[in-house]
Structure formats: C-alpha cells, structure tokens
Protein backbone atom coordinates (compact mmCIF):
# COMPACT_ATOMS: atom_id res chain seq x y z
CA UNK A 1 -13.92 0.39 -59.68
CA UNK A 2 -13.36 1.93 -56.39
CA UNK A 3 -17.05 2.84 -55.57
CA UNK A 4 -17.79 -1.12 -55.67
CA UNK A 5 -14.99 -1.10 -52.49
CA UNK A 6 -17.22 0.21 -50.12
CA UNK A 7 -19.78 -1.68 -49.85
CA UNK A 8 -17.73 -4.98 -50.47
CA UNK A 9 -15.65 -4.21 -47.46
CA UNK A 10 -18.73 -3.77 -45.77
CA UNK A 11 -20.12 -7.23 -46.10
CA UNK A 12 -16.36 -8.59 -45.25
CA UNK A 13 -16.30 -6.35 -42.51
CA UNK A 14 -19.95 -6.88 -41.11
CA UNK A 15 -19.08 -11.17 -42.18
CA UNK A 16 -15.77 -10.83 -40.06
CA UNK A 17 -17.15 -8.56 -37.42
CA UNK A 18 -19.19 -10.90 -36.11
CA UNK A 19 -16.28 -13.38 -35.14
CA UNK A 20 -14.28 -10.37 -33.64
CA UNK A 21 -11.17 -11.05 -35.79
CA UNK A 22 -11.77 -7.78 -38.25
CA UNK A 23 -8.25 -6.57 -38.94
CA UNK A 24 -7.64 -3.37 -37.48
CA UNK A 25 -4.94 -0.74 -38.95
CA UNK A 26 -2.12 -0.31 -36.25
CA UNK A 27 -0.79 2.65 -34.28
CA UNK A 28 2.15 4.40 -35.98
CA UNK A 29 5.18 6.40 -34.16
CA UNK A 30 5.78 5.06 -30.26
CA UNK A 31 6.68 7.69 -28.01
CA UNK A 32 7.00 6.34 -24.64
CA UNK A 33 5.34 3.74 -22.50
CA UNK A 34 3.26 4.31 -19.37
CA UNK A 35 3.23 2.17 -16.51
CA UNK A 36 -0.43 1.33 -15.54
CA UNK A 37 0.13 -0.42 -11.85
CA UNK A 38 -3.59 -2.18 -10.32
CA UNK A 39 -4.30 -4.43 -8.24
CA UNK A 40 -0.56 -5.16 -7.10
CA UNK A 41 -0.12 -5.98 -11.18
CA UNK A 42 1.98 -4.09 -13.04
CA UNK A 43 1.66 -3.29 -17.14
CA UNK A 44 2.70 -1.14 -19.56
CA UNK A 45 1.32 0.69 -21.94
CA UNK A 46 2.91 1.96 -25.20
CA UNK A 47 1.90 5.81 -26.03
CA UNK A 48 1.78 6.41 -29.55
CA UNK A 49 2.06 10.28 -31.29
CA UNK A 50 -0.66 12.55 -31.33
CA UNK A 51 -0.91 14.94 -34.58
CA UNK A 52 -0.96 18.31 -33.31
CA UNK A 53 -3.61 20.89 -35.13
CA UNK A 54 -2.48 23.52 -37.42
CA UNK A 55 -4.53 25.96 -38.63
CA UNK A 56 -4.56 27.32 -42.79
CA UNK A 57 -6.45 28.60 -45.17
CA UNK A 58 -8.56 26.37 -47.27
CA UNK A 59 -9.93 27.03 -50.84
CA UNK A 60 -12.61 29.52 -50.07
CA UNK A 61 -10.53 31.44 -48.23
CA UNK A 62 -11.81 30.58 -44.60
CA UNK A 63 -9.17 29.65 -41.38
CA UNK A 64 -10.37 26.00 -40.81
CA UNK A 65 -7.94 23.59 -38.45
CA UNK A 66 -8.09 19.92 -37.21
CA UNK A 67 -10.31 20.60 -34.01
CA UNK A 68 -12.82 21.49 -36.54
CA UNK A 69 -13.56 17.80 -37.93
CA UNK A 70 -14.53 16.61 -34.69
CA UNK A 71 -15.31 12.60 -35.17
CA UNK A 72 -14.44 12.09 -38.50
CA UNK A 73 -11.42 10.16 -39.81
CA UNK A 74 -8.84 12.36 -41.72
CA UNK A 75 -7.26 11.45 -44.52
CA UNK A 76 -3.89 13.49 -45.69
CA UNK A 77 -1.94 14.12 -48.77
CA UNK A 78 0.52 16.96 -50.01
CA UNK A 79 0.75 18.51 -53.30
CA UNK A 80 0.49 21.16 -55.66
CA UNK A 81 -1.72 22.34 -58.56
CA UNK A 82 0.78 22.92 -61.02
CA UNK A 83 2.75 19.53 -60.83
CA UNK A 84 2.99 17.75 -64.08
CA UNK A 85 4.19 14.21 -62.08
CA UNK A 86 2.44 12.71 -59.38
CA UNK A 87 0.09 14.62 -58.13
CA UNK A 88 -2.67 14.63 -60.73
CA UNK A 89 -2.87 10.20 -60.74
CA UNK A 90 -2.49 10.88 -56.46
CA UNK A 91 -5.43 13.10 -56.71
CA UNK A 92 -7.47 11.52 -59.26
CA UNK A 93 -7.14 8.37 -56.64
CA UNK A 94 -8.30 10.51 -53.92
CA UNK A 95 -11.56 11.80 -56.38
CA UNK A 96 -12.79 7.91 -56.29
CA UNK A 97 -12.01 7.44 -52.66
CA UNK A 98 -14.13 10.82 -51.67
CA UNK A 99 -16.53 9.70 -54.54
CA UNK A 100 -16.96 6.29 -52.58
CA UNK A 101 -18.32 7.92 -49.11
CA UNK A 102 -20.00 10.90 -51.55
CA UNK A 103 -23.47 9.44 -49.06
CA UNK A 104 -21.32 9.41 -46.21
CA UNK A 105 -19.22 12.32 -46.35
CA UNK A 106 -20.48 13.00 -42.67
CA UNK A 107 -17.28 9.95 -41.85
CA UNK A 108 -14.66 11.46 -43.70
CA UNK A 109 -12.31 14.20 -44.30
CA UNK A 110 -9.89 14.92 -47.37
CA UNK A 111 -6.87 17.18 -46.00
CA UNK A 112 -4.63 18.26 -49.04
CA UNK A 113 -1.68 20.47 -48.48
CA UNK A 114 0.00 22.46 -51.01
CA UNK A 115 3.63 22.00 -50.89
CA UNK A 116 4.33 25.42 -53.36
CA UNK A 117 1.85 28.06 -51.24
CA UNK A 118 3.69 31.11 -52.48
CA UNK A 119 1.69 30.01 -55.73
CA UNK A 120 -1.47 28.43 -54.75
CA UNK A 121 -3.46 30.54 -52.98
CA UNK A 122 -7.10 30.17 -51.59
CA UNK A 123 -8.39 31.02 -54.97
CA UNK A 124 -5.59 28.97 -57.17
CA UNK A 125 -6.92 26.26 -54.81
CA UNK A 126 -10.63 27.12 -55.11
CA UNK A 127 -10.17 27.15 -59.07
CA UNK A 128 -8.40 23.67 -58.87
CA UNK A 129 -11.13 22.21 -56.63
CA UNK A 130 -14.07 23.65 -59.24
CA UNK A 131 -12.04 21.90 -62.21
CA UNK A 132 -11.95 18.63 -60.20
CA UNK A 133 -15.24 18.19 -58.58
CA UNK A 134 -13.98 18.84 -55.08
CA UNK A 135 -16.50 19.25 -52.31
CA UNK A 136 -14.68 21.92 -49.87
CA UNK A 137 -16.97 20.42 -46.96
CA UNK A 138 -15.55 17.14 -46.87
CA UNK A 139 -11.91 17.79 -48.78
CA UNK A 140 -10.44 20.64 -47.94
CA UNK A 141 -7.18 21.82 -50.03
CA UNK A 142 -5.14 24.07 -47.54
CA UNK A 143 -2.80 27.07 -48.44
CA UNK A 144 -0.42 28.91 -45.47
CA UNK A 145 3.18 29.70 -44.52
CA UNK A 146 5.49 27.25 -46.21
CA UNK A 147 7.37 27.08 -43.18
CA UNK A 148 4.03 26.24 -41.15
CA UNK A 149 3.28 23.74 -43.88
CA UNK A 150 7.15 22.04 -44.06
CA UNK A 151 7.32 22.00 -40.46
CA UNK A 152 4.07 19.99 -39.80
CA UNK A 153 4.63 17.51 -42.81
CA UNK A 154 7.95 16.62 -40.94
CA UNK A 155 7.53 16.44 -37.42
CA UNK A 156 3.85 15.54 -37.05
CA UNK A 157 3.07 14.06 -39.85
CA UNK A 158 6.27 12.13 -41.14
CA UNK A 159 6.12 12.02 -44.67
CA UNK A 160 9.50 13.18 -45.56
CA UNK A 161 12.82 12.32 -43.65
CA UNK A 162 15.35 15.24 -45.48
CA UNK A 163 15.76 18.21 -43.37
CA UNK A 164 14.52 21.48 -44.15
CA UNK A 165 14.05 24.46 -42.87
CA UNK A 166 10.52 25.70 -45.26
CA UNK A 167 13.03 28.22 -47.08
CA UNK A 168 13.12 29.03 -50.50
CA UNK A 169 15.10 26.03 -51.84
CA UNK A 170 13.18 23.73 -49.40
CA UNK A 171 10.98 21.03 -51.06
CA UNK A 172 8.89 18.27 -49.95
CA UNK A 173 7.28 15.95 -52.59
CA UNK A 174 5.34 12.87 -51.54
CA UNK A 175 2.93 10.08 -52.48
CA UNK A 176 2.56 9.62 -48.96
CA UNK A 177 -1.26 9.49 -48.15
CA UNK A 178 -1.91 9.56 -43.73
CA UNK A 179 -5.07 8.06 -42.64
CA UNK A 180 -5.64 9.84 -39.28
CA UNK A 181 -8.18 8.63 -36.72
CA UNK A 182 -11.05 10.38 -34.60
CA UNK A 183 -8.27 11.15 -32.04
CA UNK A 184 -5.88 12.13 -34.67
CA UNK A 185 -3.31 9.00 -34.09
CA UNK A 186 -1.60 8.32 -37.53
CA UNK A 187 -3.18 4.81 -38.30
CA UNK A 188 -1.75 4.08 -41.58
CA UNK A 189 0.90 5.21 -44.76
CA UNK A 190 -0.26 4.28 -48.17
CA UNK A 191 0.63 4.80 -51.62
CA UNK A 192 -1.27 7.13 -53.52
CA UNK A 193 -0.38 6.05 -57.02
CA UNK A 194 -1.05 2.97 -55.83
CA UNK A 195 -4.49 1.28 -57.02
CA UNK A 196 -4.08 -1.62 -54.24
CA UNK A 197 -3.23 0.70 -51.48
CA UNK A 198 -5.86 2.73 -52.25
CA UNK A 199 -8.10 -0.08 -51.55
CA UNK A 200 -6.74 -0.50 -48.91
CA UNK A 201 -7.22 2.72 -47.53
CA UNK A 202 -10.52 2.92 -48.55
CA UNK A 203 -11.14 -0.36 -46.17
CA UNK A 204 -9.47 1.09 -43.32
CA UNK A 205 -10.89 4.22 -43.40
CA UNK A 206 -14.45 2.19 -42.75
CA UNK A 207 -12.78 0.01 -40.26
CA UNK A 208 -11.94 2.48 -38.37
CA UNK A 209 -15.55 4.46 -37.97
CA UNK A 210 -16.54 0.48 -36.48
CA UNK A 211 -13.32 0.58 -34.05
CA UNK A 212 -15.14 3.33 -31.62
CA UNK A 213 -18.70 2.08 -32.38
CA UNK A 214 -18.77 -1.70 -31.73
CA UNK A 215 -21.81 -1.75 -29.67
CA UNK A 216 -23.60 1.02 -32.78
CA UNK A 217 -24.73 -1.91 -35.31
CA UNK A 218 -26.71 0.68 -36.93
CA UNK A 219 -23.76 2.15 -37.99
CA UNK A 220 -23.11 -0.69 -40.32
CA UNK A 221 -26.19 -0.42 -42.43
CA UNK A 222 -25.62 3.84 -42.87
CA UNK A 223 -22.15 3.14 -43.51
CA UNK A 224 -22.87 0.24 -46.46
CA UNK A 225 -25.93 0.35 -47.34
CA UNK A 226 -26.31 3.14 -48.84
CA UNK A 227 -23.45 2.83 -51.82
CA UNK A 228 -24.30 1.78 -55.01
C-alpha cells in the first residue's frame, strides 16, 4: 500500500503547493535564540540543534559518515538483527518506505544503527541486508563502538531519555524513526510500527526535498512522476 503514497502525496503536495499553504514538518530541539537587529528593528531568531556526524562501519565493511550524503534527507532508526520484537515489523516498514523512492533513491537515505554491535558486525549486517533486499547505497545499516553508538542516539539524536553510559548492561531499544533534513536538523519523530506514521513520514520526507527547491518545479515531476 505504501508505494501508492508517493505519488498521492505528490498530487496533494503539487495541488497545495500552488496556494503556498503545504504543511511543512517543524524544527525539533531549541537551543538558543539569536538576536537579528536591522534597520533599527530588532527580532529574534530561535536556533534549533544540529546533528553532529559520526562516522561507522556500514554493511560492506567501508567507514561511511553523515558528510557523505550531501543533499539528501536522512532517515534514522536503531536496531538489531537478532531481535525477535520490534524490529523486524520497524524494518519491514522501512523496506516499503525505501521501496517507495526505489526511482528516486538519489533523495533519500536509510541510516540503521545496531544497538547490540559486539554481535552484528559489517558482515552480520551485510548478511541481514542480502536476506532483506537492502540496497547499501541508499540504506546503510551501521556497526561501531557501542559507546560511540549509545552516546549519539542520546545526545544528538534523542531517542531514548534513560542514562547510560554504552557499558555492558547499557541498552537502548526504540521505535523511534528521525527524519533528518539536508542540513541535518531533526524535522520529525515517528512511529515505526506505526502504519499511519509511516505515511506520514513517507509525505514529509517528499515535502521536505520541495522546502529548499521552491523555485525547481521540475523537481516535482522527477520526484512523482516516476512511481507506479
């Protein structure tokens, strides 16, 4: 059902586009306000967090990192390959959303990070991608120090609010998918077990590829036009 979103969002999109009223997905975590003084007027300006770039292994082995998905929208999940729970319905949701921009997989990129890296490694990951019909260029499943991992899921990312240190008895297990823009602003939580939020995600990834190219109409037609 998903790969009928895509195109659907792009006629409501292109439909409410038009009028300037699309609905964009909002800036998550303020942190701090700058004071923008011209012309004798004074305004502020709220700052909102930047994800910082961390740099792992993916599943064929190779150091890849943020600043190497230069314009594309990132979207971001945790798990691990041997979870019996809620990873395999959170991935299987994430199959259909990478299946739904499979002709425009220039747009978007999957980031999956294993929570349990002292048992997946590159090629437990590589293995796991092969079963499930993963394209490493456009979803990359990422393997490091735990501690590396832990650390970035907490403070830059935000998808768990227990403390941990990334020791042994340390565990983080989320839902949580982060949708990530070109400048790698968080721009929106969702469910991933969720069949509604997905949809939702799916949208707002494609809204926000038109959010930096309003004046690109051509961009509408490769983005939706191409997706049945």
């Amino acid at each position: 059902m998903l790969a009928i979103l895509v195109p659907l969002a792009g006629y409501l999109i292109v439909d409410h586009y038009s009028k300037n009223v699309v609905p964009i997905p909002r800036y998550y975590i303020p942190e701090g306000v700058d004071t923008i003084v011209k012309n004798g007027t004074t305004t502020y300006d709220t700052t909102f967090h930047v994800v910082k770039d961390i740099t792992l292994t993916n599943q064929m082995g190779r150091q890849v990192s943020l600043k190497d998905l230069p314009n594309k929208v990132i979207l971001v999940n945790f798990f691990f390959t041997s979870c019996p729970s809620i990873c395999p319905r959170m991935m299987a949701n994430l199959e259909k959303i990478q299946q739904a921009y499979v002709k425009n997989d220039t747009l978007l990129q999957l980031v999956s990070l294993t929570v349990d890296p002292e048992r997946d490694s590159s090629e437990t990951l590589r293995m796991y991608g092969v079963k499930h019909g993963i394209n490493p260029d456009n979803w990359w499943l990422l393997t490091g120090a735990k501690k590396d991992i832990y650390d970035w899921a907490r403070n830059e990312v935000y998808v768990s609010v227990v403390k941990g240190d990334g020791g042994p008895d340390d565990f983080i297990h989320t839902e949580k998918l982060v949708l990530l823009d070109k400048n790698h602003n968080i721009r929106g939580y969702y469910d991933g077990l969720d069949s509604n939020a997905v949809r939702k995600c799916a949208n707002d990834i494609a809204v926000l590829h038109l959010e930096k190219d309003k004046h690109r109409p051509g961009l509408l037609k490769r983005l939706f036009s191409t997706t049945e």
